[in-house]
C-alpha atoms as a PDB file:
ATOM      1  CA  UNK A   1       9.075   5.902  47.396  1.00  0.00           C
ATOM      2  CA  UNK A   2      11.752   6.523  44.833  1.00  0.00           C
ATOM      3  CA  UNK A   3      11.062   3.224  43.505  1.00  0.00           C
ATOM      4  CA  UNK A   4       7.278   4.147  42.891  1.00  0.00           C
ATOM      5  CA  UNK A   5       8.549   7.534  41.182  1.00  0.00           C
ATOM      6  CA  UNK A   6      10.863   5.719  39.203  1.00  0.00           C
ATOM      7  CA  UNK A   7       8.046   3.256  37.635  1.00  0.00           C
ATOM      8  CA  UNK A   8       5.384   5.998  37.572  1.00  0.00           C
ATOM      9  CA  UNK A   9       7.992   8.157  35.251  1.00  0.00           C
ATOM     10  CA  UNK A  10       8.664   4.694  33.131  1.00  0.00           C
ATOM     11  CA  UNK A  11       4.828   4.780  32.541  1.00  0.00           C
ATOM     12  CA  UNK A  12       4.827   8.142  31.357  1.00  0.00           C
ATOM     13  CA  UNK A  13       7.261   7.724  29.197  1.00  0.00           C
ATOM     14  CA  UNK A  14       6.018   4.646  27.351  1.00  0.00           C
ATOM     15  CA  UNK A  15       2.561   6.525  26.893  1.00  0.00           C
ATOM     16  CA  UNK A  16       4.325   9.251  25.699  1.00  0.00           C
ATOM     17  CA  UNK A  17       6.259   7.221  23.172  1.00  0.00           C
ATOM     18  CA  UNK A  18       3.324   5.302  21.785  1.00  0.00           C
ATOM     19  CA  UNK A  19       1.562   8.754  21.211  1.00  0.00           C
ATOM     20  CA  UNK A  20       4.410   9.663  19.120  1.00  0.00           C
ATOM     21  CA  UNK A  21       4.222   6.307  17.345  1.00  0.00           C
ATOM     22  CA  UNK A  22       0.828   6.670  17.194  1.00  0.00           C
ATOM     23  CA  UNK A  23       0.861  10.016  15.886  1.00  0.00           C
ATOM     24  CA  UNK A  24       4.152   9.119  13.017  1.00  0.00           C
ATOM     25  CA  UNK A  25       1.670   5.953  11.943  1.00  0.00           C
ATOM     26  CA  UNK A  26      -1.068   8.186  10.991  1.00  0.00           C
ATOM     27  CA  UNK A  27       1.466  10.954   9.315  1.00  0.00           C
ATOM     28  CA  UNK A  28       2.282   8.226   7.467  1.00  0.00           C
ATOM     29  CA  UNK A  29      -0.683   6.863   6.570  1.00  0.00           C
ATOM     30  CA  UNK A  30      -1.933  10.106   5.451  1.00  0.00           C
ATOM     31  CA  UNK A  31       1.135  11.017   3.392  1.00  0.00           C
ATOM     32  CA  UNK A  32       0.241   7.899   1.690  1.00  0.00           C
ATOM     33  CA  UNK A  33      -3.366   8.129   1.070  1.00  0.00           C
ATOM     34  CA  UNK A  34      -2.324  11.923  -0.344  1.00  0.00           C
ATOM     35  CA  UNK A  35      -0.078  10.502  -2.602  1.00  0.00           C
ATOM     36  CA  UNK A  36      -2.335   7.528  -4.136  1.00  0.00           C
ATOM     37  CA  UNK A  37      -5.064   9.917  -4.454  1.00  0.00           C
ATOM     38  CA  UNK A  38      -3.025  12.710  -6.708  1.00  0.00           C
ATOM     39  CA  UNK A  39      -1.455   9.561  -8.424  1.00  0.00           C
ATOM     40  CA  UNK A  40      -4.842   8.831  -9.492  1.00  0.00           C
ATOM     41  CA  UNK A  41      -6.303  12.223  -9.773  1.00  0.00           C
ATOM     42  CA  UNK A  42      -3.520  13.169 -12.380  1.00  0.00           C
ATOM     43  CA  UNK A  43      -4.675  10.787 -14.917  1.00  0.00           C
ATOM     44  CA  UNK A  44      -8.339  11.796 -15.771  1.00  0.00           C
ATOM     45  CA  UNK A  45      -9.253  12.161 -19.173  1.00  0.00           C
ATOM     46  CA  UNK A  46     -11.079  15.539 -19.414  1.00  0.00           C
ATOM     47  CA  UNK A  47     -13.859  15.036 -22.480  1.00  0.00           C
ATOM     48  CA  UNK A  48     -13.333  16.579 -26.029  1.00  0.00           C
ATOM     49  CA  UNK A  49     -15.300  19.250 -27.728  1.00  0.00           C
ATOM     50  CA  UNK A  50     -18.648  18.665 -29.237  1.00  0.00           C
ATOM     51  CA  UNK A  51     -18.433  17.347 -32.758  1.00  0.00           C
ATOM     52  CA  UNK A  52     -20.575  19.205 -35.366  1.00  0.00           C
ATOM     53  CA  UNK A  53     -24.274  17.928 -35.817  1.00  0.00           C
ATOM     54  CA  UNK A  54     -23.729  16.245 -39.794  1.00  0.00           C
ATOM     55  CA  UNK A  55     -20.367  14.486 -38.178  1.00  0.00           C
ATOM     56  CA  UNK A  56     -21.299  10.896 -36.512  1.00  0.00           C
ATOM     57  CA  UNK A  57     -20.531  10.633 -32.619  1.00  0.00           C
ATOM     58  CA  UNK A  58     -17.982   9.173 -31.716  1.00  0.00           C
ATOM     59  CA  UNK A  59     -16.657   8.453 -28.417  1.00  0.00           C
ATOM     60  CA  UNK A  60     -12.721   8.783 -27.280  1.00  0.00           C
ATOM     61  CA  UNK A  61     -11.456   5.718 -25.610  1.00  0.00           C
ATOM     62  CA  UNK A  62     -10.130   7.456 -22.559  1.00  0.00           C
ATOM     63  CA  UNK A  63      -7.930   4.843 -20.894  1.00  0.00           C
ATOM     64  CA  UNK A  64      -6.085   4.514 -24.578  1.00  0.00           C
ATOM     65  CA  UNK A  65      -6.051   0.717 -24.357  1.00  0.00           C
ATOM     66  CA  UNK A  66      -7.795  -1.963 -26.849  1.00  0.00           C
ATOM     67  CA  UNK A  67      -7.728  -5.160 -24.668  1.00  0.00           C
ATOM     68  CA  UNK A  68      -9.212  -6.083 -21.508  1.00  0.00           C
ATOM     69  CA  UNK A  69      -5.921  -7.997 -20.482  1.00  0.00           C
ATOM     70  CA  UNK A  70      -3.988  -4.786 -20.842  1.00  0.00           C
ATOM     71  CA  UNK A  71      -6.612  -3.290 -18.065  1.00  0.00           C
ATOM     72  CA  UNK A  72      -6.039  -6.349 -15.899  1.00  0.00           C
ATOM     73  CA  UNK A  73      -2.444  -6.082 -16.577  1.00  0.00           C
ATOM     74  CA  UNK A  74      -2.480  -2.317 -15.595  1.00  0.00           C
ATOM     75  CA  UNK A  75      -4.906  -2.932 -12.329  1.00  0.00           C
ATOM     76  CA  UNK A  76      -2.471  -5.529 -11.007  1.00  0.00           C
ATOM     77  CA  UNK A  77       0.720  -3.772 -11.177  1.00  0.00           C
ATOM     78  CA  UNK A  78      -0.884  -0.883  -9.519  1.00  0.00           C
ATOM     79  CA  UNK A  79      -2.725  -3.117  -6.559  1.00  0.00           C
ATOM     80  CA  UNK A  80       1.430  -4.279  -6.389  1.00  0.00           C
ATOM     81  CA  UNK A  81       2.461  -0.882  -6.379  1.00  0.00           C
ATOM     82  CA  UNK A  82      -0.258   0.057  -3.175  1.00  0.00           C
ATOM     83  CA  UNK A  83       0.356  -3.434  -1.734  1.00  0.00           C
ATOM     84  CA  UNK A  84       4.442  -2.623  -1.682  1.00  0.00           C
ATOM     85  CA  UNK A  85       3.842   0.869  -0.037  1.00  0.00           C
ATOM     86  CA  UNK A  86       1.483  -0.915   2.623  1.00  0.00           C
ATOM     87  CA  UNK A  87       3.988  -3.360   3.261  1.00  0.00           C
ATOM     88  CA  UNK A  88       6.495  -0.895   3.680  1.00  0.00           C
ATOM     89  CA  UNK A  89       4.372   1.727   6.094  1.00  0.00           C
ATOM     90  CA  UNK A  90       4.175  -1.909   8.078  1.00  0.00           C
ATOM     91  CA  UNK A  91       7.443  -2.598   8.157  1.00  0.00           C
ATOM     92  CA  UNK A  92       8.226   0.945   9.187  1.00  0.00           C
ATOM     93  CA  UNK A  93       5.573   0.392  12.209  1.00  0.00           C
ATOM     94  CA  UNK A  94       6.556  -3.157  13.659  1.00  0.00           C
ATOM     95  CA  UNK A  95      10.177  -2.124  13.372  1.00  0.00           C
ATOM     96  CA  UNK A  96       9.444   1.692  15.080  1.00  0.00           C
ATOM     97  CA  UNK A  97       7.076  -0.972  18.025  1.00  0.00           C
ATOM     98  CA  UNK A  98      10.109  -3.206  18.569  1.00  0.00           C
ATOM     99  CA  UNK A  99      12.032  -0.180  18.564  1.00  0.00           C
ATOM    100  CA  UNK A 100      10.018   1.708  21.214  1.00  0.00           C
ATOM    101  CA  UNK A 101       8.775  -1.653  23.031  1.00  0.00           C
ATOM    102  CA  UNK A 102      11.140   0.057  26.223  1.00  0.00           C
ATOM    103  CA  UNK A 103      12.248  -3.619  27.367  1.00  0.00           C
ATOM    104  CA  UNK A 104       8.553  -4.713  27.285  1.00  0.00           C
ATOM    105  CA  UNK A 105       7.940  -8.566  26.422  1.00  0.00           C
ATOM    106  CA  UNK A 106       4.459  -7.947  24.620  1.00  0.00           C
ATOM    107  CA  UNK A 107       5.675  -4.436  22.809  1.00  0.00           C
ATOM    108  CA  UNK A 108       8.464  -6.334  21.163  1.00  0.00           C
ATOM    109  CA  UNK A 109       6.453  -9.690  20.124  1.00  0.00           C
ATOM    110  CA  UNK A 110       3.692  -6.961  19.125  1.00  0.00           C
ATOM    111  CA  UNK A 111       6.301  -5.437  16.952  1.00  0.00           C
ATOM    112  CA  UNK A 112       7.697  -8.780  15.726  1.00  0.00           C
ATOM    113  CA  UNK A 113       4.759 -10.658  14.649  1.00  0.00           C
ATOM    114  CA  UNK A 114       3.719  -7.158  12.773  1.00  0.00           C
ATOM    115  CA  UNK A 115       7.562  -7.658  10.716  1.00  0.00           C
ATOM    116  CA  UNK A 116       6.273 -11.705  10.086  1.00  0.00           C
ATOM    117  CA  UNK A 117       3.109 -11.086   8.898  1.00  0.00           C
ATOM    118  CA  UNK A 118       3.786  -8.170   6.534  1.00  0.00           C
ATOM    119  CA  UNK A 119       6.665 -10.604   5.117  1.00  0.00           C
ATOM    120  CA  UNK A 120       4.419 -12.928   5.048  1.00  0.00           C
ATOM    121  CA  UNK A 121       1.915 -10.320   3.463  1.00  0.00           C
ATOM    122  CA  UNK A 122       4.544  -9.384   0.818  1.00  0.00           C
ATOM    123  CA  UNK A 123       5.024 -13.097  -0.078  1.00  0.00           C
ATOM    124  CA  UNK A 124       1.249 -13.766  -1.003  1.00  0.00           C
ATOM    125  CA  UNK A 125       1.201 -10.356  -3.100  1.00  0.00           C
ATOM    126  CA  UNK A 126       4.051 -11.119  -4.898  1.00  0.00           C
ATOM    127  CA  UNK A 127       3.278 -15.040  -5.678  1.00  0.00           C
ATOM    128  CA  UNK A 128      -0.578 -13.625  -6.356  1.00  0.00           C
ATOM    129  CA  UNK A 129       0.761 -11.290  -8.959  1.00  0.00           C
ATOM    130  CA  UNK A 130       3.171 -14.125 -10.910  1.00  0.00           C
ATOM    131  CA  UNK A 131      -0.017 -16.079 -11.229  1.00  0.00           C
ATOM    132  CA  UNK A 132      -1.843 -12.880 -12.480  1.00  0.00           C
ATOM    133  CA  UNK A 133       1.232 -12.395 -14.785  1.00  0.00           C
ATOM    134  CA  UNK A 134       1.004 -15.927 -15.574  1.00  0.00           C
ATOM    135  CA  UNK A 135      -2.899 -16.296 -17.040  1.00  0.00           C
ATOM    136  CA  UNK A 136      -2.771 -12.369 -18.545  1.00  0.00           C
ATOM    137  CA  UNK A 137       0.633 -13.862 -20.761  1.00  0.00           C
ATOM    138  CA  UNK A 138      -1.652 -17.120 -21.537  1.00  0.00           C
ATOM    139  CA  UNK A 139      -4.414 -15.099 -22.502  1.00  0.00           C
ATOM    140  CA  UNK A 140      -2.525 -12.102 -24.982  1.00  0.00           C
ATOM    141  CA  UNK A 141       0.138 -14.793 -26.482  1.00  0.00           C
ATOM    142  CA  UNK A 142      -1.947 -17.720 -26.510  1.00  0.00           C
ATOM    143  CA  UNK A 143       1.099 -19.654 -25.327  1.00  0.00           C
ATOM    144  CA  UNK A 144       3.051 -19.367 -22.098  1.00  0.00           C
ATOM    145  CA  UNK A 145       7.026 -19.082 -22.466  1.00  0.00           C
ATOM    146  CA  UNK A 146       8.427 -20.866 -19.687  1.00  0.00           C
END
């Protein structure tokens, strides 16, 4: 009987601590999608006043860049910058699973293979943006500086 109480209480316990995992993954998730959105939001380029009718038109470049491998060069270090803070929120959740896993075999590899792959996640983002870096140097220097 006390045996039976004793597992039925462990139960509880681990549902109550993945709801709370649960609930800190989405937190987290949302802080983050709040963030990337004002990040963005902040740099919109409101439009000018209307020139007089005997001026020409002329239209303001409102990213203030030239070159299309400046806009590439731009993209892919923000894509980095979200990929890092992905990698992160996924490092914070495999290590808060193994954390919480309570003894359990397939809670902890759960929470371990989440750690490899976002390593392994990290690793293709970062070798993906020195080839990125790589071509965009080619392409504004017309020769690559080992």
């Amino acid at each position: 009987m006390n045996q039976e109480l004793g597992t039925k209480k462990k139960e509880n316990t681990s549902k109550f601590c993945k709801a709370k995992l649960e609930a800190f993954s989405f937190f987290l998730l949302f802080i983050f999608l709040v963030f990337t959105i004002f990040s963005f939001w902040s740099s919109v380029a409101y439009a000018a006043p209307a020139p007089a009718a005997s001026q020409p038109v002329s239209l303001p470049n409102p990213l203030g860049i030239s070159s299309p491998q400046v806009l590439l060069g731009r993209a892919a270090k923000a894509l980095t910058g979200i990929s890092g803070s992905l990698a992160l929120v996924m490092f914070i959740y495999g290590g808060l699973t193994w954390l919480t896993a309570g003894g359990s075999p397939e809670r902890i590899k759960k929470g371990k293979d989440i750690l490899v792959w976002a390593v392994i996640g990290l690793a293709i983002m970062f070798s993906a943006y020195i080839v990125v870096r790589y071509v965009l140097t080619a392409l504004t220097r017309g020769v690559v500086n080992p």
